[in-house]
N, C-alpha and C. Protein backbone atom coordinates (compact mmCIF):
# COMPACT_ATOMS: atom_id res chain seq x y z
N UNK A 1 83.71 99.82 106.62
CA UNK A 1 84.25 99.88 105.28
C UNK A 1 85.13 98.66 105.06
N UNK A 2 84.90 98.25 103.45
CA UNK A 2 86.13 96.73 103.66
C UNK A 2 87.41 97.85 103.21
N UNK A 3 87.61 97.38 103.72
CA UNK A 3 89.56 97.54 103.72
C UNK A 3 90.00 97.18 102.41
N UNK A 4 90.10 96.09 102.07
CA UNK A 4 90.50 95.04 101.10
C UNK A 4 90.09 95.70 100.36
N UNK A 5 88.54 96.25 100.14
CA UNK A 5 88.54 96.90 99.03
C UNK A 5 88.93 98.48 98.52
N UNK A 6 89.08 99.18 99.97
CA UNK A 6 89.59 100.02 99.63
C UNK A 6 91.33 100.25 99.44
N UNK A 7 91.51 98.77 99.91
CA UNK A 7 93.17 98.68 99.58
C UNK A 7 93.52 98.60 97.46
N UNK A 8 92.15 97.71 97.31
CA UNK A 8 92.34 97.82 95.45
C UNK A 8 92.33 99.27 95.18
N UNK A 9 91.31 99.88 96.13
CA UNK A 9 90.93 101.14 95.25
C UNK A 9 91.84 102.20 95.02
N UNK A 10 92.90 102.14 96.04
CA UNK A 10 93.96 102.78 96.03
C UNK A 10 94.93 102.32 95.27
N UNK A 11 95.38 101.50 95.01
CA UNK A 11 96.43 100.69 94.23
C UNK A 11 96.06 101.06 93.14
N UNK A 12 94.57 100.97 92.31
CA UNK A 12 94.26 101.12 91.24
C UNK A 12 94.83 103.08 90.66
N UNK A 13 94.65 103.71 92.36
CA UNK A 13 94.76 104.88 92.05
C UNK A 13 96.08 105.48 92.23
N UNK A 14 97.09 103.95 92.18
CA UNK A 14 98.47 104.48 91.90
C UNK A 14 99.12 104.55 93.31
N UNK A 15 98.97 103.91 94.25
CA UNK A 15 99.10 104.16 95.48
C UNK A 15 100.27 102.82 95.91
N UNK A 16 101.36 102.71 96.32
CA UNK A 16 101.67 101.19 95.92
C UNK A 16 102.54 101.16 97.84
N UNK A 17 102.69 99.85 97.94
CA UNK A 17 102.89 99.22 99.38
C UNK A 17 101.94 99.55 100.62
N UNK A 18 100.73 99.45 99.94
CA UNK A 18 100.13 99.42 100.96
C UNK A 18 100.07 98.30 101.91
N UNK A 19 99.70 98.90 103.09
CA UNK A 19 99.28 97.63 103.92
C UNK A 19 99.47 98.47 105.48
N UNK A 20 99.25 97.71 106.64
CA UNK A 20 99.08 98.24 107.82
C UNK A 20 100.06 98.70 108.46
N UNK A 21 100.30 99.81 109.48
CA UNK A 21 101.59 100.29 109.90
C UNK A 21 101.87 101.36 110.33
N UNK A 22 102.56 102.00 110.73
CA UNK A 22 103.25 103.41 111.83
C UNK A 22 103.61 104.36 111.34
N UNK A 23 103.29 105.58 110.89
CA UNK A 23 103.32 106.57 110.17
C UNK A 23 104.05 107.58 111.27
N UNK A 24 105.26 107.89 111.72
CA UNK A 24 105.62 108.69 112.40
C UNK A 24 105.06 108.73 113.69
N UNK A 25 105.22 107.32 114.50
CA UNK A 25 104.80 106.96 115.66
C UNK A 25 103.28 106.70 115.84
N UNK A 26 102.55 106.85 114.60
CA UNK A 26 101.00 106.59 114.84
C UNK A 26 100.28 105.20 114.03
N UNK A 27 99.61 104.79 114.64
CA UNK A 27 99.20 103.50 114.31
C UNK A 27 98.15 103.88 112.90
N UNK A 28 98.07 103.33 111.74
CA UNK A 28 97.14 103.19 110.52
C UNK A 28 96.45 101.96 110.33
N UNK A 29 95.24 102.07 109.85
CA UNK A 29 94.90 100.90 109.24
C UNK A 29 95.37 99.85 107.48
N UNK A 30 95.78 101.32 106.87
CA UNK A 30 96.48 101.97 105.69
C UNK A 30 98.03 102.83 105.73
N UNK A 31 98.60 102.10 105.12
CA UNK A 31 99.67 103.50 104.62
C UNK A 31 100.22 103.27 103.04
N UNK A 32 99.96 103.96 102.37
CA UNK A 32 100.59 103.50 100.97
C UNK A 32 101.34 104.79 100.64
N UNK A 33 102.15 104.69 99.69
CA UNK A 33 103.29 105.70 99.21
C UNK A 33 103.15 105.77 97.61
N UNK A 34 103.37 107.19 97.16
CA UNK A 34 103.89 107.26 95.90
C UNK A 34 104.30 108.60 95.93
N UNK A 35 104.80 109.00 94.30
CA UNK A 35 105.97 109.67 94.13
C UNK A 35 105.03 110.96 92.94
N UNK A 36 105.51 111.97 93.32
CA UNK A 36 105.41 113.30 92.09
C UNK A 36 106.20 114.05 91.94
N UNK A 37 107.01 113.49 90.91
CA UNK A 37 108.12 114.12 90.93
C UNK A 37 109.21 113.54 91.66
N UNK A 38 109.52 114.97 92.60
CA UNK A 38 110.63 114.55 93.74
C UNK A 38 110.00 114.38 94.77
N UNK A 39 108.61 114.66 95.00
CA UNK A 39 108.12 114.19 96.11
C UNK A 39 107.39 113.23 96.56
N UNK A 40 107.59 113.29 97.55
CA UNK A 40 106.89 111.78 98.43
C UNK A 40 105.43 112.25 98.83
N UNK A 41 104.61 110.83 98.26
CA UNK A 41 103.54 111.39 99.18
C UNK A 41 103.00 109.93 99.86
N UNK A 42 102.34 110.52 101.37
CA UNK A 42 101.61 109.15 102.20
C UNK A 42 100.27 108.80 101.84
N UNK A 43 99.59 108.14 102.39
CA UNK A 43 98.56 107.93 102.02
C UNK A 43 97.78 107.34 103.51
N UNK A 44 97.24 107.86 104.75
CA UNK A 44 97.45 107.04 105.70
C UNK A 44 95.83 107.12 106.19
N UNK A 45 95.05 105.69 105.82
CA UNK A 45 94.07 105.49 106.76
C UNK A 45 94.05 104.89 108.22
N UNK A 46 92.85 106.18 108.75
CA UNK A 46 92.59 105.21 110.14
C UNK A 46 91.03 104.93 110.32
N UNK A 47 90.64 103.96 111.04
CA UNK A 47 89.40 103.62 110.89
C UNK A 47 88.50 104.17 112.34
N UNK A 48 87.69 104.68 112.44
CA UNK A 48 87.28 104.97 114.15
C UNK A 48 85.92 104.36 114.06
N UNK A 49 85.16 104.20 115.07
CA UNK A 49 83.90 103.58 115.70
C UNK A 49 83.18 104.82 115.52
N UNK A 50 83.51 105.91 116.19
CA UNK A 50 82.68 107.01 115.92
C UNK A 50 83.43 108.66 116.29
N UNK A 51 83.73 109.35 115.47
CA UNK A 51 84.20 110.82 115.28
C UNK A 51 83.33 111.50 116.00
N UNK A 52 83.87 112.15 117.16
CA UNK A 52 82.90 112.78 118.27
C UNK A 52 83.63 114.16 118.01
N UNK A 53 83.50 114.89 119.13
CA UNK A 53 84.53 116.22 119.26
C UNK A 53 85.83 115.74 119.93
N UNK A 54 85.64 115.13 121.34
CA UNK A 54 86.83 114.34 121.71
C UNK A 54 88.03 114.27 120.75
N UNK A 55 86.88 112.62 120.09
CA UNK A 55 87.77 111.87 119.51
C UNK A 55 88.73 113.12 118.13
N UNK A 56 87.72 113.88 117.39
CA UNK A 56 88.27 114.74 116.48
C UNK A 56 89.30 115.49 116.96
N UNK A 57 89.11 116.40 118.25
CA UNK A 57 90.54 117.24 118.46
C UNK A 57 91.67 116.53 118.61
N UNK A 58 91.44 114.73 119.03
CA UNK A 58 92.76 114.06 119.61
C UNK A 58 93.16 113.97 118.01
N UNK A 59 92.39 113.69 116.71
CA UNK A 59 93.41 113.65 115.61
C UNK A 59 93.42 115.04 115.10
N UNK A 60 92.61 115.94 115.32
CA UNK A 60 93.16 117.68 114.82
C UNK A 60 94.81 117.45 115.14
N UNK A 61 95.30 117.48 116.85
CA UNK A 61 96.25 117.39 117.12
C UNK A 61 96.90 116.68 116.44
N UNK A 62 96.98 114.92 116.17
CA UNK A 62 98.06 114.24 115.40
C UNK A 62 98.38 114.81 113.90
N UNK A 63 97.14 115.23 113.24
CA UNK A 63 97.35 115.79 112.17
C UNK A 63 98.23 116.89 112.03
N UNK A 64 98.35 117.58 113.06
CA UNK A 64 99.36 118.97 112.98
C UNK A 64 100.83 118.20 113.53
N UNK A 65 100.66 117.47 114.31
CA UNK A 65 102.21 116.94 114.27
C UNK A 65 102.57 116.08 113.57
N UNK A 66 101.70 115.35 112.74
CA UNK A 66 102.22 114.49 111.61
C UNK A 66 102.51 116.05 110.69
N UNK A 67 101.64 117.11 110.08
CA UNK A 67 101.88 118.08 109.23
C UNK A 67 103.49 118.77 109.57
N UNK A 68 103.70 118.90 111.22
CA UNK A 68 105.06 119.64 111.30
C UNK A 68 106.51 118.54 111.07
N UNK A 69 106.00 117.50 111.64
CA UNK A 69 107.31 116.59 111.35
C UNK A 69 107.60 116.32 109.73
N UNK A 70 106.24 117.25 109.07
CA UNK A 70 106.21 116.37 107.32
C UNK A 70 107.02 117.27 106.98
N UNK A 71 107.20 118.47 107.52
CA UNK A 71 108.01 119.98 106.79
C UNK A 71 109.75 119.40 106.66
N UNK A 72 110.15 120.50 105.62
CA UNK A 72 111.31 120.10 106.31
C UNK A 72 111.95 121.54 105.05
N UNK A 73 113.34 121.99 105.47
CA UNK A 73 113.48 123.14 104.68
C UNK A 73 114.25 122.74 103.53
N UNK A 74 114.39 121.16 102.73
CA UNK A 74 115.17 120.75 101.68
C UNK A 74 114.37 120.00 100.94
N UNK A 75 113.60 119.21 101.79
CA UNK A 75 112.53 118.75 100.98
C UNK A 75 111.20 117.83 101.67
N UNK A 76 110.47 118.21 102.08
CA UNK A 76 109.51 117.83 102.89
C UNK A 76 108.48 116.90 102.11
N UNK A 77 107.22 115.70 103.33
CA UNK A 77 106.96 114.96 102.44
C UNK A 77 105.49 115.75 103.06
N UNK A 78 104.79 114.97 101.95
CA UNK A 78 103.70 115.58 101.89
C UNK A 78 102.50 113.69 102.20
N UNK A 79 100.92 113.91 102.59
CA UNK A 79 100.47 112.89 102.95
C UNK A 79 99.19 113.83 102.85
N UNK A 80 98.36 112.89 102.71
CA UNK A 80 96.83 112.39 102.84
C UNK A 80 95.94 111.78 104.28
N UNK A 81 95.68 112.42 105.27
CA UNK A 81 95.12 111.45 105.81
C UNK A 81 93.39 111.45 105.98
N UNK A 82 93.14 110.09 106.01
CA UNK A 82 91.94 109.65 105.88
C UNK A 82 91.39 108.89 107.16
N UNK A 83 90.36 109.57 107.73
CA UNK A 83 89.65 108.99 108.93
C UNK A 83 88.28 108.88 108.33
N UNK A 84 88.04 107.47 108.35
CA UNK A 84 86.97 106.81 108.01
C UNK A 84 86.13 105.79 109.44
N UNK A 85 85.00 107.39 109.60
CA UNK A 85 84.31 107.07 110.60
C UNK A 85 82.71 106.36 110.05
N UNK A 86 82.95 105.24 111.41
CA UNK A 86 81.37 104.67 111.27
C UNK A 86 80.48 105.46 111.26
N UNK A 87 80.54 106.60 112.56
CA UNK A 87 79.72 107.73 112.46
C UNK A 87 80.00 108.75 113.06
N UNK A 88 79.76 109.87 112.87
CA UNK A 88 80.05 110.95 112.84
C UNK A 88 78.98 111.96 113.69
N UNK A 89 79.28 112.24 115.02
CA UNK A 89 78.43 112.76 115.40
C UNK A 89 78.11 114.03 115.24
N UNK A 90 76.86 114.47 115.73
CA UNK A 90 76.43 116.24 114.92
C UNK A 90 77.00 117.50 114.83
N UNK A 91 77.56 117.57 116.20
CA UNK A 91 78.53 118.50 116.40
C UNK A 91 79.69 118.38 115.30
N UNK A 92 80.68 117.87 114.93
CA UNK A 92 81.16 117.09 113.98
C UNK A 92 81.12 117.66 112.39
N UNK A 93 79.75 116.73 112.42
CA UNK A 93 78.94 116.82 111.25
C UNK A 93 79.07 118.20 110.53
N UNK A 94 78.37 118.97 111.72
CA UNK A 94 78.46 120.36 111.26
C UNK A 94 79.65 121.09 110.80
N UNK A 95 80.49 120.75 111.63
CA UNK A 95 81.93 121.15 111.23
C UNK A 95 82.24 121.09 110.02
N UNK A 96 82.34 119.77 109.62
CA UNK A 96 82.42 119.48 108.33
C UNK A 96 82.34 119.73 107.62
N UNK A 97 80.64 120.28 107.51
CA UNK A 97 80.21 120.84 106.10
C UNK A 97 79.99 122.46 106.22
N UNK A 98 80.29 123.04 106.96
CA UNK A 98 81.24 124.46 106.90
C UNK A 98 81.85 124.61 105.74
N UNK A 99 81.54 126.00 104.78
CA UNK A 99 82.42 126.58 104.38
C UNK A 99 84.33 126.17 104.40
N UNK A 100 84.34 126.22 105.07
CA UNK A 100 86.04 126.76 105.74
C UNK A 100 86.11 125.11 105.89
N UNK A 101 85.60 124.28 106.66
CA UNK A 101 86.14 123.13 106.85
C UNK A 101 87.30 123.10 108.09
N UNK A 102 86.90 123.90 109.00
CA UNK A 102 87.59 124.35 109.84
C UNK A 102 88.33 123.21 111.07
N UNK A 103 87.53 122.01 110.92
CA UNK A 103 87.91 121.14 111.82
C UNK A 103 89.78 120.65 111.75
N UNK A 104 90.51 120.64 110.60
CA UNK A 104 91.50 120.46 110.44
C UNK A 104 92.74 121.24 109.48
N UNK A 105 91.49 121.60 108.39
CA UNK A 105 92.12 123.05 107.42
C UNK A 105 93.44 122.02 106.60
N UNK A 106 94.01 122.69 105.58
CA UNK A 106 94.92 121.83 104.31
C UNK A 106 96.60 122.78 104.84
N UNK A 107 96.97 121.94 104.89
CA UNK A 107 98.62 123.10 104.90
C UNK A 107 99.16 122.26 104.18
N UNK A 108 99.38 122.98 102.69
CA UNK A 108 100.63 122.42 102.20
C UNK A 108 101.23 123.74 101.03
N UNK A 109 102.40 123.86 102.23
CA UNK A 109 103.06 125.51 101.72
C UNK A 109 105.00 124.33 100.65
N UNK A 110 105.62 125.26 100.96
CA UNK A 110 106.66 124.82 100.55
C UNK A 110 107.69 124.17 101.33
N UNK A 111 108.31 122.55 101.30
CA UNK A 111 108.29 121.75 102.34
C UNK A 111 107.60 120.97 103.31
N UNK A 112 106.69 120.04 102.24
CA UNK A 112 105.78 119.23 102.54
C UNK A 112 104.50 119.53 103.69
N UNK A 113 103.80 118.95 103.80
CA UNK A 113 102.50 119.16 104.91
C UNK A 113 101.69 117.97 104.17
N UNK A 114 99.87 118.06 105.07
CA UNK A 114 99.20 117.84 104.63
C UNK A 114 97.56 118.02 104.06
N UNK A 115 96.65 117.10 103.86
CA UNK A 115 95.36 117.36 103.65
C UNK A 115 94.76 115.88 104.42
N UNK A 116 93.42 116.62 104.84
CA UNK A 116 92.51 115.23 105.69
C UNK A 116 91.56 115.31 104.85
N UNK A 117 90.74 113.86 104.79
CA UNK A 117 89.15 113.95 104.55
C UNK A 117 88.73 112.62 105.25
N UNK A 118 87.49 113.29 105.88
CA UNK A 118 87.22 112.54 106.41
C UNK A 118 85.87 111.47 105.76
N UNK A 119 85.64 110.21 105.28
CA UNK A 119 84.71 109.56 105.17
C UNK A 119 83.53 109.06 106.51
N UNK A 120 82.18 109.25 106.16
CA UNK A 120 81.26 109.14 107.11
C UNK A 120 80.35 108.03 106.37
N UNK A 121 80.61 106.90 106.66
CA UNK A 121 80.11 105.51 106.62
C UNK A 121 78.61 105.91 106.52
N UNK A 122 77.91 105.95 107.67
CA UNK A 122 76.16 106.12 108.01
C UNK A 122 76.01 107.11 106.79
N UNK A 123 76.36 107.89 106.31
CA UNK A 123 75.90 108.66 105.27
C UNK A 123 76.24 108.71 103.79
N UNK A 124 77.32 108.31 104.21
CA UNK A 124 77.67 107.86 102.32
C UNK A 124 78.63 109.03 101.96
N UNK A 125 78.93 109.91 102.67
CA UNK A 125 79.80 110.89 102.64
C UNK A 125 81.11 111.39 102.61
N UNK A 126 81.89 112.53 101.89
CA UNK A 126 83.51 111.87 102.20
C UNK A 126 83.57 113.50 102.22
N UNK A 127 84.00 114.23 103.33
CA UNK A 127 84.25 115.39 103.48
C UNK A 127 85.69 115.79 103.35
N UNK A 128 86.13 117.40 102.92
CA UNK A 128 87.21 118.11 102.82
C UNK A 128 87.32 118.97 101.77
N UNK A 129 88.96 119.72 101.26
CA UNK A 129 89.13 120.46 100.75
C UNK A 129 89.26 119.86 99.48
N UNK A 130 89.18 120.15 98.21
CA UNK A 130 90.21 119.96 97.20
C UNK A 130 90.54 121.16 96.74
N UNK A 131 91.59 121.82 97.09
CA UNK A 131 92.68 123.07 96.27
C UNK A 131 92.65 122.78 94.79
N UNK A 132 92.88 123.82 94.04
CA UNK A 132 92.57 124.03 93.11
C UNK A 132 94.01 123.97 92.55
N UNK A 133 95.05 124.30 93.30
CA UNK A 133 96.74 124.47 93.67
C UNK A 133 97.37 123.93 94.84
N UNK A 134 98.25 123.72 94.80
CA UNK A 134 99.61 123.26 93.64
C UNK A 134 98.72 122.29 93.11
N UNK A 135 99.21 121.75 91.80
CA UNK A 135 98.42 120.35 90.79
C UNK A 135 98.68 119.05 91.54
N UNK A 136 99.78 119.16 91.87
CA UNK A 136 100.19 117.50 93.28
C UNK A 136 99.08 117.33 93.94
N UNK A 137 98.76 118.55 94.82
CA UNK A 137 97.83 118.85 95.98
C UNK A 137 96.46 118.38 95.20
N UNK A 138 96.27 119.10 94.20
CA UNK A 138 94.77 118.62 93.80
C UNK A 138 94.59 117.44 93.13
N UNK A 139 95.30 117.09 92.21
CA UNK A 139 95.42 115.47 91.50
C UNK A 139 95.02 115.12 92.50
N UNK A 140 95.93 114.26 93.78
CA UNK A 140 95.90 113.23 94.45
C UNK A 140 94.87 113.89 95.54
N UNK A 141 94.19 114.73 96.25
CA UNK A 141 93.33 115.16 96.41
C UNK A 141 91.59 114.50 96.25
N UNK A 142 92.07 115.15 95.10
CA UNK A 142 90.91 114.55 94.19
C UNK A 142 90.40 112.70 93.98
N UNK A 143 91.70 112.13 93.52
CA UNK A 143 92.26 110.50 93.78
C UNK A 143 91.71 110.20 94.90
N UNK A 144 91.59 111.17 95.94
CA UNK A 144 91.54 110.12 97.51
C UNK A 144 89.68 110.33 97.75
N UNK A 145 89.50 111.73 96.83
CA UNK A 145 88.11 111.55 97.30
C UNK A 145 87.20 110.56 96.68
N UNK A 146 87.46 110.00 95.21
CA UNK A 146 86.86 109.58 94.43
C UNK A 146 86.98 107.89 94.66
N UNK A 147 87.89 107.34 95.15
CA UNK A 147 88.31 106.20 96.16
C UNK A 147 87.48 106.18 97.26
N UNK A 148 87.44 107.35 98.09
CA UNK A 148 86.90 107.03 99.93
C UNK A 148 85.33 106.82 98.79
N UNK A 149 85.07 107.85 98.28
CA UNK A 149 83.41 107.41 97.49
C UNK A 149 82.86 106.28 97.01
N UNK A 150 83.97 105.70 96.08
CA UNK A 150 83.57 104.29 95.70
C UNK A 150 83.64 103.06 96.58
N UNK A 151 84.53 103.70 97.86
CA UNK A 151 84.37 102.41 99.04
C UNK A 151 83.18 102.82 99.89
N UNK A 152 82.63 104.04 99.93
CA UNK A 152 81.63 103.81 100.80
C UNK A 152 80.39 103.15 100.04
N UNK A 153 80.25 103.61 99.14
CA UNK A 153 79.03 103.00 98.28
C UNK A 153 78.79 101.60 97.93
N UNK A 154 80.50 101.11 97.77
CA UNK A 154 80.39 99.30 97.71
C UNK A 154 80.32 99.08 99.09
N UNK A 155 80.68 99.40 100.37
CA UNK A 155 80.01 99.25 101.48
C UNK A 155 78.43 99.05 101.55
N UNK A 156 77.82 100.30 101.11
CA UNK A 156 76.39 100.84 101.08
C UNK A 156 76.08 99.46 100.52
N UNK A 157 76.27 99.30 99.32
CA UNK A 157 75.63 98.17 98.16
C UNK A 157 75.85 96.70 99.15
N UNK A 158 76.69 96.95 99.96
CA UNK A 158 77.19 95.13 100.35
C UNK A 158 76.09 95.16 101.62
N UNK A 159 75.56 96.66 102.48
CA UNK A 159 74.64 96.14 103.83
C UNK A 159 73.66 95.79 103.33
N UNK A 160 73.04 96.75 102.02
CA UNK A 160 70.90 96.55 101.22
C UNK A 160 71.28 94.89 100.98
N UNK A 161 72.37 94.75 100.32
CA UNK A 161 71.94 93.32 99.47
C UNK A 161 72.28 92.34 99.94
């Protein structure tokens, strides 16, 4: 995926300081920030070679400790993260497109958390939840899926031509 372009695509979608960097001790390819309201939200891509089971439980895990360090009982931040795999293997795959979406699941109660989706390069695909609730949760939700989509496809368009 170009970067660059998914760095416009986000900016365009209101997303501002992006650029590369450490999200609560974890390395991104992406992190951009904006605001709803009183809250904060992240925005944090990482890029992988290929989403196996391995590789998935090692970010199931970061995702729940990025989600618990996001809580907080005054005012917690809330984030997006995005793993944008080259490919996605079957086991995986399947997960994914489950019902339930069980590979990582959405927590965002009262005092920040987060939501994942994952983009699958080889397919053109951008998996996850969008909640219907809270409106924060689904707006920007929604924002991240319609972004990971238009970067995979100008990807797609840049290998044919």
């Amino acid at each position: 995926m170009d970067l660059a372009y998914l760095r416009y695509e986000l900016e365009r979608a209101g997303w501002r300081d992006l650029g590369p960097g450490q999200h609560m001790g974890f390395p991104f390819e992406l992190i951009g920030r904006r605001r709803y309201t009183l809250t904060r939200w992240d925005v944090l891509v990482k890029v992988l070679p290929r989403l196996d089971q391995a590789i998935a439980n090692v970010w199931r895990n970061n995702f729940q400790e990025i989600n618990r360090r996001s809580k907080s009982w005054i005012w917690g931040r809330c984030f997006i993260l995005c793993l944008v795999a080259e490919e996605v293997s079957p086991e995986v795959l399947h997960a994914l497109k489950g019902d339930s979406f069980g590979l990582f699941g959405m927590f965002r109660l009262q005092g920040g958390g987060g939501n994942v989706f994952v983009a699958d390069e080889q397919n053109g695909l951008v998996y996850g939840n969008i909640p219907a609730l809270p409106l924060d949760v689904h707006r920007f939700s929604q924002s991240t899926v319609d972004v990971l989509s238009r970067a995979l496809a100008a990807g797609r368009q840049q290998t044919r031509g």
